[in-house]
C-alpha atoms as a PDB file:
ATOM      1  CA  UNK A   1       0.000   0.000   0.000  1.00  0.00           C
ATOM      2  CA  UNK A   2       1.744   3.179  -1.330  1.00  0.00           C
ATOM      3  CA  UNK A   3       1.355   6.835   0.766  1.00  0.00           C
ATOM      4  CA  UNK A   4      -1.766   7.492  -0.959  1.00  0.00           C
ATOM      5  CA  UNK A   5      -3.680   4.130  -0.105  1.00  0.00           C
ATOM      6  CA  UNK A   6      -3.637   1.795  -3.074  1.00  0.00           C
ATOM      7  CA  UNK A   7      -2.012  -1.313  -3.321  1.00  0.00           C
ATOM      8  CA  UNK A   8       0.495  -2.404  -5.879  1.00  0.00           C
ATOM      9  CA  UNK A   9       0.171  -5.418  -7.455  1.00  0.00           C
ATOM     10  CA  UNK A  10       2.103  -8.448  -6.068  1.00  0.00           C
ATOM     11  CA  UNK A  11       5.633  -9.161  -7.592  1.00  0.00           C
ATOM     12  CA  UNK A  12       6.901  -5.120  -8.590  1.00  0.00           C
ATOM     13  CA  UNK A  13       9.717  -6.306  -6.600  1.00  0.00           C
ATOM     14  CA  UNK A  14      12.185  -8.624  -7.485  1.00  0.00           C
ATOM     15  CA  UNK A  15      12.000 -11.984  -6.478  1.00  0.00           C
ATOM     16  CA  UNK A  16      13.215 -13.109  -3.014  1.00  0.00           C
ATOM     17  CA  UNK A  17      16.888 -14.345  -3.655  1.00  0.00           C
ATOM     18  CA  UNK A  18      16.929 -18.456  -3.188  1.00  0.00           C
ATOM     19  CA  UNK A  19      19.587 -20.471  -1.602  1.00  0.00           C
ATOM     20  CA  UNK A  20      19.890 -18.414   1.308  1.00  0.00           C
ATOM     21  CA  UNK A  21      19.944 -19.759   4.725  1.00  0.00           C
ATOM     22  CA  UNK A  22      18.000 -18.606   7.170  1.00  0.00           C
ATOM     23  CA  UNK A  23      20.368 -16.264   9.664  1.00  0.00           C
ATOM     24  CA  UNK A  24      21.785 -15.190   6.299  1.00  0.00           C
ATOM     25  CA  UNK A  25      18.215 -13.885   4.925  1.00  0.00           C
ATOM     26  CA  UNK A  26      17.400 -12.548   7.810  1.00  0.00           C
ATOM     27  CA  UNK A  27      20.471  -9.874   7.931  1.00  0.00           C
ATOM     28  CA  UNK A  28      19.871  -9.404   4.590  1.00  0.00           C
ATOM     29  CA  UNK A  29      16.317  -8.395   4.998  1.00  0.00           C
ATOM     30  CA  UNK A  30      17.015  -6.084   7.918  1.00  0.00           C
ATOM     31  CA  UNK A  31      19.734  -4.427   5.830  1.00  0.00           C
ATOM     32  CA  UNK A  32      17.456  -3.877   3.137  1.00  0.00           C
ATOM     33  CA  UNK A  33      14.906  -2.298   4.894  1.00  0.00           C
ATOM     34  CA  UNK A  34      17.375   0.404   7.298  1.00  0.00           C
ATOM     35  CA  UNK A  35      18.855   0.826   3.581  1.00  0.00           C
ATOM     36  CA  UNK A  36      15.731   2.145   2.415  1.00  0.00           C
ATOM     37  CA  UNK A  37      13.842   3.548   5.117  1.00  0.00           C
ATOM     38  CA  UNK A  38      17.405   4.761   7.518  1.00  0.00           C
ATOM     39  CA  UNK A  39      15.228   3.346  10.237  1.00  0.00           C
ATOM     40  CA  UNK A  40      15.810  -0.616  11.544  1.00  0.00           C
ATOM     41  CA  UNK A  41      12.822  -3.099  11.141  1.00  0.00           C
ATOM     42  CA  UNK A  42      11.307  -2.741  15.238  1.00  0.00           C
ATOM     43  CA  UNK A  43      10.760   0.920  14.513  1.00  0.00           C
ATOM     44  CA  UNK A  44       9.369   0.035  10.871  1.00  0.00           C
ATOM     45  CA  UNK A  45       6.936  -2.300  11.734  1.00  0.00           C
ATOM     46  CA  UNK A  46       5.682  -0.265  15.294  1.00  0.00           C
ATOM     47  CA  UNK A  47       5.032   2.431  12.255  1.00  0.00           C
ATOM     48  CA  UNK A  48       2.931   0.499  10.700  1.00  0.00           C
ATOM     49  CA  UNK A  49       1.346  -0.504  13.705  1.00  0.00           C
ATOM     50  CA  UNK A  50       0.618   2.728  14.319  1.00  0.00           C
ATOM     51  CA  UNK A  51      -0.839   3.479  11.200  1.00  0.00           C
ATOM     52  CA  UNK A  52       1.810   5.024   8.862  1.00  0.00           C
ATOM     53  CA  UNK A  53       0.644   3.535   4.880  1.00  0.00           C
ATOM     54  CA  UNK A  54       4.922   4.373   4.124  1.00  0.00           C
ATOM     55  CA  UNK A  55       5.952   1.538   6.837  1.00  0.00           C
ATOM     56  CA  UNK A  56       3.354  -0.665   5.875  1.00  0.00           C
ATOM     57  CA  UNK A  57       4.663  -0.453   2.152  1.00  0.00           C
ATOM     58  CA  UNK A  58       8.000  -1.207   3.359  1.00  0.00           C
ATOM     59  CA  UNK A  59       6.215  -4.116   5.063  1.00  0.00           C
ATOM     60  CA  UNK A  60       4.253  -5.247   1.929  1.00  0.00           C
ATOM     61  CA  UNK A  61       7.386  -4.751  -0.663  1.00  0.00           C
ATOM     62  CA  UNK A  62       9.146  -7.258   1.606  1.00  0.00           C
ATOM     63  CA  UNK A  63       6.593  -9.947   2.214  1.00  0.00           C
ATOM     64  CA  UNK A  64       4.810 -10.032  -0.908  1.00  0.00           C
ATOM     65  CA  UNK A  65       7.236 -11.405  -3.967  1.00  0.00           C
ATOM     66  CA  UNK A  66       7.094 -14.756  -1.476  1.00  0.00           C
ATOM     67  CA  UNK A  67       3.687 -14.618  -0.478  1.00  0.00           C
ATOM     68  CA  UNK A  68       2.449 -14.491  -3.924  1.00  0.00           C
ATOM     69  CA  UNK A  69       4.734 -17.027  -5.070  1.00  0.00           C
ATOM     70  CA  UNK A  70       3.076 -19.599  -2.226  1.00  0.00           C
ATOM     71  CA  UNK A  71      -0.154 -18.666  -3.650  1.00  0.00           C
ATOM     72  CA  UNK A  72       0.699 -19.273  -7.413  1.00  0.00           C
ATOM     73  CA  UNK A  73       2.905 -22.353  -6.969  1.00  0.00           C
ATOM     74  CA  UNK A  74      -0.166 -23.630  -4.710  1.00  0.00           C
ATOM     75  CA  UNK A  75      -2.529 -23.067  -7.836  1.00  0.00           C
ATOM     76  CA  UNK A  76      -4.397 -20.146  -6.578  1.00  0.00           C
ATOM     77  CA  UNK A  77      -6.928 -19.108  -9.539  1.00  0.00           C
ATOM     78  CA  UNK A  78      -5.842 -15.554  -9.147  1.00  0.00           C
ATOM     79  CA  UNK A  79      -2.615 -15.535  -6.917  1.00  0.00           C
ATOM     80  CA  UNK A  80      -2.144 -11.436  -7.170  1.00  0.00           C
ATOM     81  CA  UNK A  81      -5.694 -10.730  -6.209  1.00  0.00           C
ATOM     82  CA  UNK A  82      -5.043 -13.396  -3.290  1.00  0.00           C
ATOM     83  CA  UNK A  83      -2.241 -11.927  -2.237  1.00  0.00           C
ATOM     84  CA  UNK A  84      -4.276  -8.578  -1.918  1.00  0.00           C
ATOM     85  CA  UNK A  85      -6.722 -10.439   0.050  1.00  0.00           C
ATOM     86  CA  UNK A  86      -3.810 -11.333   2.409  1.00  0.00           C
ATOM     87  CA  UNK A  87      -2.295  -8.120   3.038  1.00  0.00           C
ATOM     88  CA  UNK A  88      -5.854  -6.394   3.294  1.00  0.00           C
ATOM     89  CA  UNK A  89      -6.147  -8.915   6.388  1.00  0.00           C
ATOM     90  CA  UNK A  90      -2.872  -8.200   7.450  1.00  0.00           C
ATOM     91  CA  UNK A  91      -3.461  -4.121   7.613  1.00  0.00           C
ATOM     92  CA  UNK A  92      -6.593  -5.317   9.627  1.00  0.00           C
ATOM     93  CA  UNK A  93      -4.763  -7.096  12.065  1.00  0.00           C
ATOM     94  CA  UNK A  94      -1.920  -5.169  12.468  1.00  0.00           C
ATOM     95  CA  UNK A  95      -2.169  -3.370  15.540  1.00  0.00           C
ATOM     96  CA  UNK A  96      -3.188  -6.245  17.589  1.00  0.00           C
ATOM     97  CA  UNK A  97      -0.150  -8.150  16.481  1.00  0.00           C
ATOM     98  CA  UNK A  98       2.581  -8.800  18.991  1.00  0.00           C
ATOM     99  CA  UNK A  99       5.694  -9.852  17.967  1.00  0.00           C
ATOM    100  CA  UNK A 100       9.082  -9.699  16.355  1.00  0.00           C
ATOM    101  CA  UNK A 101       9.790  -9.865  12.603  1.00  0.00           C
ATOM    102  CA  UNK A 102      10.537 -13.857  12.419  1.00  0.00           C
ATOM    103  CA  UNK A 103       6.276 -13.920  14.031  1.00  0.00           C
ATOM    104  CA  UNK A 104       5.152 -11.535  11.950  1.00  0.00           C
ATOM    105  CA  UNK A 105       6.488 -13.644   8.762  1.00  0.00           C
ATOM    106  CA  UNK A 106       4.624 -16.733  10.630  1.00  0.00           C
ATOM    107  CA  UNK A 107       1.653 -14.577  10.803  1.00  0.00           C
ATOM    108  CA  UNK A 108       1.695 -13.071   7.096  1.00  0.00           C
ATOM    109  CA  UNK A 109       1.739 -16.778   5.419  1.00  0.00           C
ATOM    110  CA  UNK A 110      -0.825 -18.455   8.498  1.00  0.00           C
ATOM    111  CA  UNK A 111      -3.347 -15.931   6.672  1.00  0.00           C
ATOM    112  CA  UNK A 112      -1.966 -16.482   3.201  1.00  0.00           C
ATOM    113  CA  UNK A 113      -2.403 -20.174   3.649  1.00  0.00           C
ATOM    114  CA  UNK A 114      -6.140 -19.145   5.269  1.00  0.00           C
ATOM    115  CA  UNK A 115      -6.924 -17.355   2.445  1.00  0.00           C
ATOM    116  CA  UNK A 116      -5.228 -20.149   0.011  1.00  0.00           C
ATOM    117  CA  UNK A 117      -7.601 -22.793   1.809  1.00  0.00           C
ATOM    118  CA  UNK A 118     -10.725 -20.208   1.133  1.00  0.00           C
ATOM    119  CA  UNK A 119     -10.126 -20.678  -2.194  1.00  0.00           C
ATOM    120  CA  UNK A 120      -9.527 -24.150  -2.413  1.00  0.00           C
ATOM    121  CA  UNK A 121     -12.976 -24.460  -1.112  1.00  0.00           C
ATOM    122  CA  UNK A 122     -14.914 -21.784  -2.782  1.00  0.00           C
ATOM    123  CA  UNK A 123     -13.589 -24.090  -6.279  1.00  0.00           C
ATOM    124  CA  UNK A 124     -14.435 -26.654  -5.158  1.00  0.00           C
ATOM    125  CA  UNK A 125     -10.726 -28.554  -5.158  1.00  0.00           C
ATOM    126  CA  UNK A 126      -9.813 -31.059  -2.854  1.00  0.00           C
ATOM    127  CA  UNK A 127      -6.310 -30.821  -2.550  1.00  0.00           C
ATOM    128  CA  UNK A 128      -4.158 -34.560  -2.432  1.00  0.00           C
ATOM    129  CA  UNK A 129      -2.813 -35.065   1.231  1.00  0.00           C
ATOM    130  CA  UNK A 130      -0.014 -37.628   1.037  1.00  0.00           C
ATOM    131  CA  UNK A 131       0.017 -38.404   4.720  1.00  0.00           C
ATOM    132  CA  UNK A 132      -2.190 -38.410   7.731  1.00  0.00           C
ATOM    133  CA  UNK A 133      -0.624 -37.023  10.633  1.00  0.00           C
ATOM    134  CA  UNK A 134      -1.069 -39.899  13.168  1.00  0.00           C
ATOM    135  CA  UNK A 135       1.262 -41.640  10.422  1.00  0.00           C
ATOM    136  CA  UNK A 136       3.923 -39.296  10.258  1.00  0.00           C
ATOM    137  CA  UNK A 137       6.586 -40.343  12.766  1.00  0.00           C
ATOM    138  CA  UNK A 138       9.632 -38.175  13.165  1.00  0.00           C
ATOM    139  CA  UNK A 139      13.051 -38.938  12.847  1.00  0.00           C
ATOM    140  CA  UNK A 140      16.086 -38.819  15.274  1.00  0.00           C
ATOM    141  CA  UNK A 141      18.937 -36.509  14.431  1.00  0.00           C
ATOM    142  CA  UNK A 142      17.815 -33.074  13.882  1.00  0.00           C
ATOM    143  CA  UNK A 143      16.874 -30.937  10.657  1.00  0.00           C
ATOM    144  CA  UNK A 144      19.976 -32.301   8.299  1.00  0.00           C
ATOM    145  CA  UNK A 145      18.091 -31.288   5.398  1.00  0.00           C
ATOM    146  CA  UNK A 146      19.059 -27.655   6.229  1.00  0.00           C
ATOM    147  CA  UNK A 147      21.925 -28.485   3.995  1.00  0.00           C
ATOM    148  CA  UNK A 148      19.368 -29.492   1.315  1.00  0.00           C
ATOM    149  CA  UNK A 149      17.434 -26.165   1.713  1.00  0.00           C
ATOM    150  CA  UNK A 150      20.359 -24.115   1.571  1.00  0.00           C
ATOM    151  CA  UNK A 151      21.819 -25.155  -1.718  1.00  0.00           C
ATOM    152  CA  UNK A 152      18.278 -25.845  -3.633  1.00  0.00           C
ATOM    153  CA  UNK A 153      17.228 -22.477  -5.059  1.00  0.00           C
ATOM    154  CA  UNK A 154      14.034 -21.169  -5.523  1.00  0.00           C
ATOM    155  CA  UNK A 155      14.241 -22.330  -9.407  1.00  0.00           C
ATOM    156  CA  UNK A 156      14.416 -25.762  -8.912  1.00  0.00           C
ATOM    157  CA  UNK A 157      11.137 -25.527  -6.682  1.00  0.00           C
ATOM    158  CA  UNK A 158       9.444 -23.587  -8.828  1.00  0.00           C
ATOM    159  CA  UNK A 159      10.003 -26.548 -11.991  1.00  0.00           C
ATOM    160  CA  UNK A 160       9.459 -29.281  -9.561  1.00  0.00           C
ATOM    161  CA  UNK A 161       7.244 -28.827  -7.300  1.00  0.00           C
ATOM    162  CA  UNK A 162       4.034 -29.664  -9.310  1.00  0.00           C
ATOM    163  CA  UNK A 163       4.892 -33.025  -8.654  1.00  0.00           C
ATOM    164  CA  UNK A 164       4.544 -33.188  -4.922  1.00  0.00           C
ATOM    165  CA  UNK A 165       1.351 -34.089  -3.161  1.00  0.00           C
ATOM    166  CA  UNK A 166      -0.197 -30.332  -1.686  1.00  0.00           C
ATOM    167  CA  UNK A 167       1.047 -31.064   2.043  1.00  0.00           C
ATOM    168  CA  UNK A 168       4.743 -31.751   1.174  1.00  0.00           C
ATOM    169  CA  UNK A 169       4.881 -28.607  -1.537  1.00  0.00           C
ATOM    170  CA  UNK A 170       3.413 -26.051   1.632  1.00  0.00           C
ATOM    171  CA  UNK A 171       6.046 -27.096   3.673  1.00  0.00           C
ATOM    172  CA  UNK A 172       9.083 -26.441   1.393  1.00  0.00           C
ATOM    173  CA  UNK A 173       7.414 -23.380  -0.081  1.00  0.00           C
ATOM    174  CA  UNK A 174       7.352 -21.973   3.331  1.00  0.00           C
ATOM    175  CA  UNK A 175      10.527 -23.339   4.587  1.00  0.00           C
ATOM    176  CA  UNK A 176      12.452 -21.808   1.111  1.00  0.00           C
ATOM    177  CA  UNK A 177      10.609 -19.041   0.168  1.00  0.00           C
ATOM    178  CA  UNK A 178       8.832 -17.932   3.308  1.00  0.00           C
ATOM    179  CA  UNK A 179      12.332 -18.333   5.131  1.00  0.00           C
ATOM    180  CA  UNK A 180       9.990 -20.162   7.855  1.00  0.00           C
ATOM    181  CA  UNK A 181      11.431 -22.303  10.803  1.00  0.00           C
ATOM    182  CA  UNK A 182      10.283 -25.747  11.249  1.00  0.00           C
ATOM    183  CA  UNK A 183       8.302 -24.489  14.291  1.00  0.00           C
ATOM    184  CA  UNK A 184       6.411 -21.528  12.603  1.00  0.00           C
ATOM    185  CA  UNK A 185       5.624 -24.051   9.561  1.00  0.00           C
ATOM    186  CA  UNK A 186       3.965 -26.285  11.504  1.00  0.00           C
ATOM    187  CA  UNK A 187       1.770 -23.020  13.154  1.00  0.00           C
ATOM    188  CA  UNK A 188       1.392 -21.920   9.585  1.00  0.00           C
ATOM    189  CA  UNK A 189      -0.233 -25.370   8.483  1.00  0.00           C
ATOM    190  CA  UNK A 190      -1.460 -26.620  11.784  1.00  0.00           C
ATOM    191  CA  UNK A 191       0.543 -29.536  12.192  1.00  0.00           C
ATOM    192  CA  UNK A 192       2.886 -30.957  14.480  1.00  0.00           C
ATOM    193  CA  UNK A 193       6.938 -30.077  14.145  1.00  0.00           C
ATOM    194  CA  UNK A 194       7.697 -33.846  13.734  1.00  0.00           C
ATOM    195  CA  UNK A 195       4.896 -34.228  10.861  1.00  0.00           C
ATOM    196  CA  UNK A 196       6.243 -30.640   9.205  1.00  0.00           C
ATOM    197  CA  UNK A 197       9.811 -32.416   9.767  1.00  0.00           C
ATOM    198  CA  UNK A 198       8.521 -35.615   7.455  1.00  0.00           C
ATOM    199  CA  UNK A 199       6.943 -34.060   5.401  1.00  0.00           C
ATOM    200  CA  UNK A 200      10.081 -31.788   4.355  1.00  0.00           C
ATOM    201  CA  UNK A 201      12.088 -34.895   4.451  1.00  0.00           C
ATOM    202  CA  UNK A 202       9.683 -37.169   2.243  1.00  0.00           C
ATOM    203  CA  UNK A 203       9.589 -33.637  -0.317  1.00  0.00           C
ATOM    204  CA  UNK A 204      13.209 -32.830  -0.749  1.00  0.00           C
ATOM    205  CA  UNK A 205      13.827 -36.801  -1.086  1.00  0.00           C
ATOM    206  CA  UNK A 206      11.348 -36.755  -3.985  1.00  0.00           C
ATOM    207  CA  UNK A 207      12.902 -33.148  -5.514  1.00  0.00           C
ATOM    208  CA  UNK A 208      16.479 -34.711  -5.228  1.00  0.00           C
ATOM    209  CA  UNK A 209      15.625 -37.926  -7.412  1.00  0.00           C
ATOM    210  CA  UNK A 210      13.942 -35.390 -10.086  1.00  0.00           C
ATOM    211  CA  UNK A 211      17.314 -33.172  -9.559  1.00  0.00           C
ATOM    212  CA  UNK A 212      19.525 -36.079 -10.240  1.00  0.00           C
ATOM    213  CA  UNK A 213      17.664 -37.046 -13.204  1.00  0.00           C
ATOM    214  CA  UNK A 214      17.302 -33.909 -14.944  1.00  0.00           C
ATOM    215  CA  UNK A 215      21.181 -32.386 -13.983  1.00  0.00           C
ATOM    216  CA  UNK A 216      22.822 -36.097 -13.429  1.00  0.00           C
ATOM    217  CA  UNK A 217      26.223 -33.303 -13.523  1.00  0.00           C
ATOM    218  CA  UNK A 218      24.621 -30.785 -10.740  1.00  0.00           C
ATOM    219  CA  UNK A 219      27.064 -30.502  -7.704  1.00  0.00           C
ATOM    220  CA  UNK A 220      25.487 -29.789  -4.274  1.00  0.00           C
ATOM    221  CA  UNK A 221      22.119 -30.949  -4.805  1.00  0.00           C
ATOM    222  CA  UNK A 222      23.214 -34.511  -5.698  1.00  0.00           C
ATOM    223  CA  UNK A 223      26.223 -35.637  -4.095  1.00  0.00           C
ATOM    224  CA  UNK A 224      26.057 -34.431  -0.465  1.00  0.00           C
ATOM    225  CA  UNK A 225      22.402 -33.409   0.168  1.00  0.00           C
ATOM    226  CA  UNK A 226      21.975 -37.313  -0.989  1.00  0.00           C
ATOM    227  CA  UNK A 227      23.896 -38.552   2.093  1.00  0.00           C
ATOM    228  CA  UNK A 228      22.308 -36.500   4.444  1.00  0.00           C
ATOM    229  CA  UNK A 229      18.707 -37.335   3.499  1.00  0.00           C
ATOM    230  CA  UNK A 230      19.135 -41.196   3.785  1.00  0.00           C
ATOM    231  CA  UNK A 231      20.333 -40.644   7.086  1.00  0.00           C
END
């Protein structure tokens, strides 16, 4: 929303740089936004709070090239106007919302994946569900497919991803381009961490095979991220 009240559309920005791990994001993030406003992100976002359209722009320019990309690799029938829809609930909500940047991400996608599921419903779509969550069991020895997420880039999701079952695509959408933890993907989705953890192990498994197979050469994606996700 610009100083005079209008939105833009979804994706005037650039896209949201892939490979990045999450600490690394972050900083970047933060930088970007005392770059352009001289101010850091607290005393942006308590702006917006109180009402200031400039800080919620800042806000909206920084959330909404990933938002909209969850909504359009979900198959949203009109991912820009959804993403609209989002951030019109967002201004809404604002000034009830408690919390630092990392929860306010959490909070942006929990109503993108609201309004996502609204739409689902209004078309009629059932979307696939490869697992139920009482059969999800979770794995001993930590998130080691951080290694995974860090070196697959936004790209390769973007060609791939139509081939996962709905459940498994949310979570690596959110975990890559939403930056999301483990913890605030499973709030996001309303699941439990250990099913959000299978889920993102039983995805990147499947996106490695269709890696290997289409860039048999590719270094990174193949070789190590391999021996880390049969562990």
């Amino acid at each position: 929303m610009g100083r005079t009240g209008s939105f833009h559309r979804p994706g005037d920005r650039r896209p949201v740089r892939p490979g990045t791990c999450r600490s690394q994001g972050r900083r970047d993030r933060r930088r970007e936004v005392l770059v352009r406003t001289g101010l850091p992100f607290d005393d942006v976002l308590a702006a917006a709070q109180a009402g200031a359209a400039w800080a919620f722009e800042v806000l909206y320019r920084d959330l909404s090239p990933a938002v909209t990309g969850y909504l359009r690799l979900h198959g949203a029938a009109e991912p820009d106007d959804l993403a609209s829809e989002t951030f019109i609930g967002v201004l809404t909500g604002l000034a009830g919302f408690r919390g630092d940047e990392d929860a306010l991400r959490a909070w942006v996608f929990t109503i993108a994946h609201r309004r996502l599921v609204d739409d689902w419903r209004r078309r009629g779509r059932r979307p696939q569900v490869s697992d139920d969550d009482a059969l999800l069991e979770e794995r001993r020895g930590g998130d080691v497919e951080d290694d995974v997420l860090v070196r697959l880039g936004a790209g390769d999701v973007h060609r791939l991803c139509g081939s996962l079952p709905v459940d498994q695509r949310a979570v690596l959408l959110l975990r890559i381009l939403a930056d999301l933890t483990v913890e605030q993907v499973a709030q996001v989705l309303g699941r439990s961490a250990g099913s959000v953890k299978a889920l993102q192990r039983r995805g990147l498994r499947t996106l490695r095979v269709a890696l290997d197979e289409t860039s048999p050469g590719r270094v990174g994606v193949g070789a190590h991220p391999s021996a880390a996700l049969r562990r």
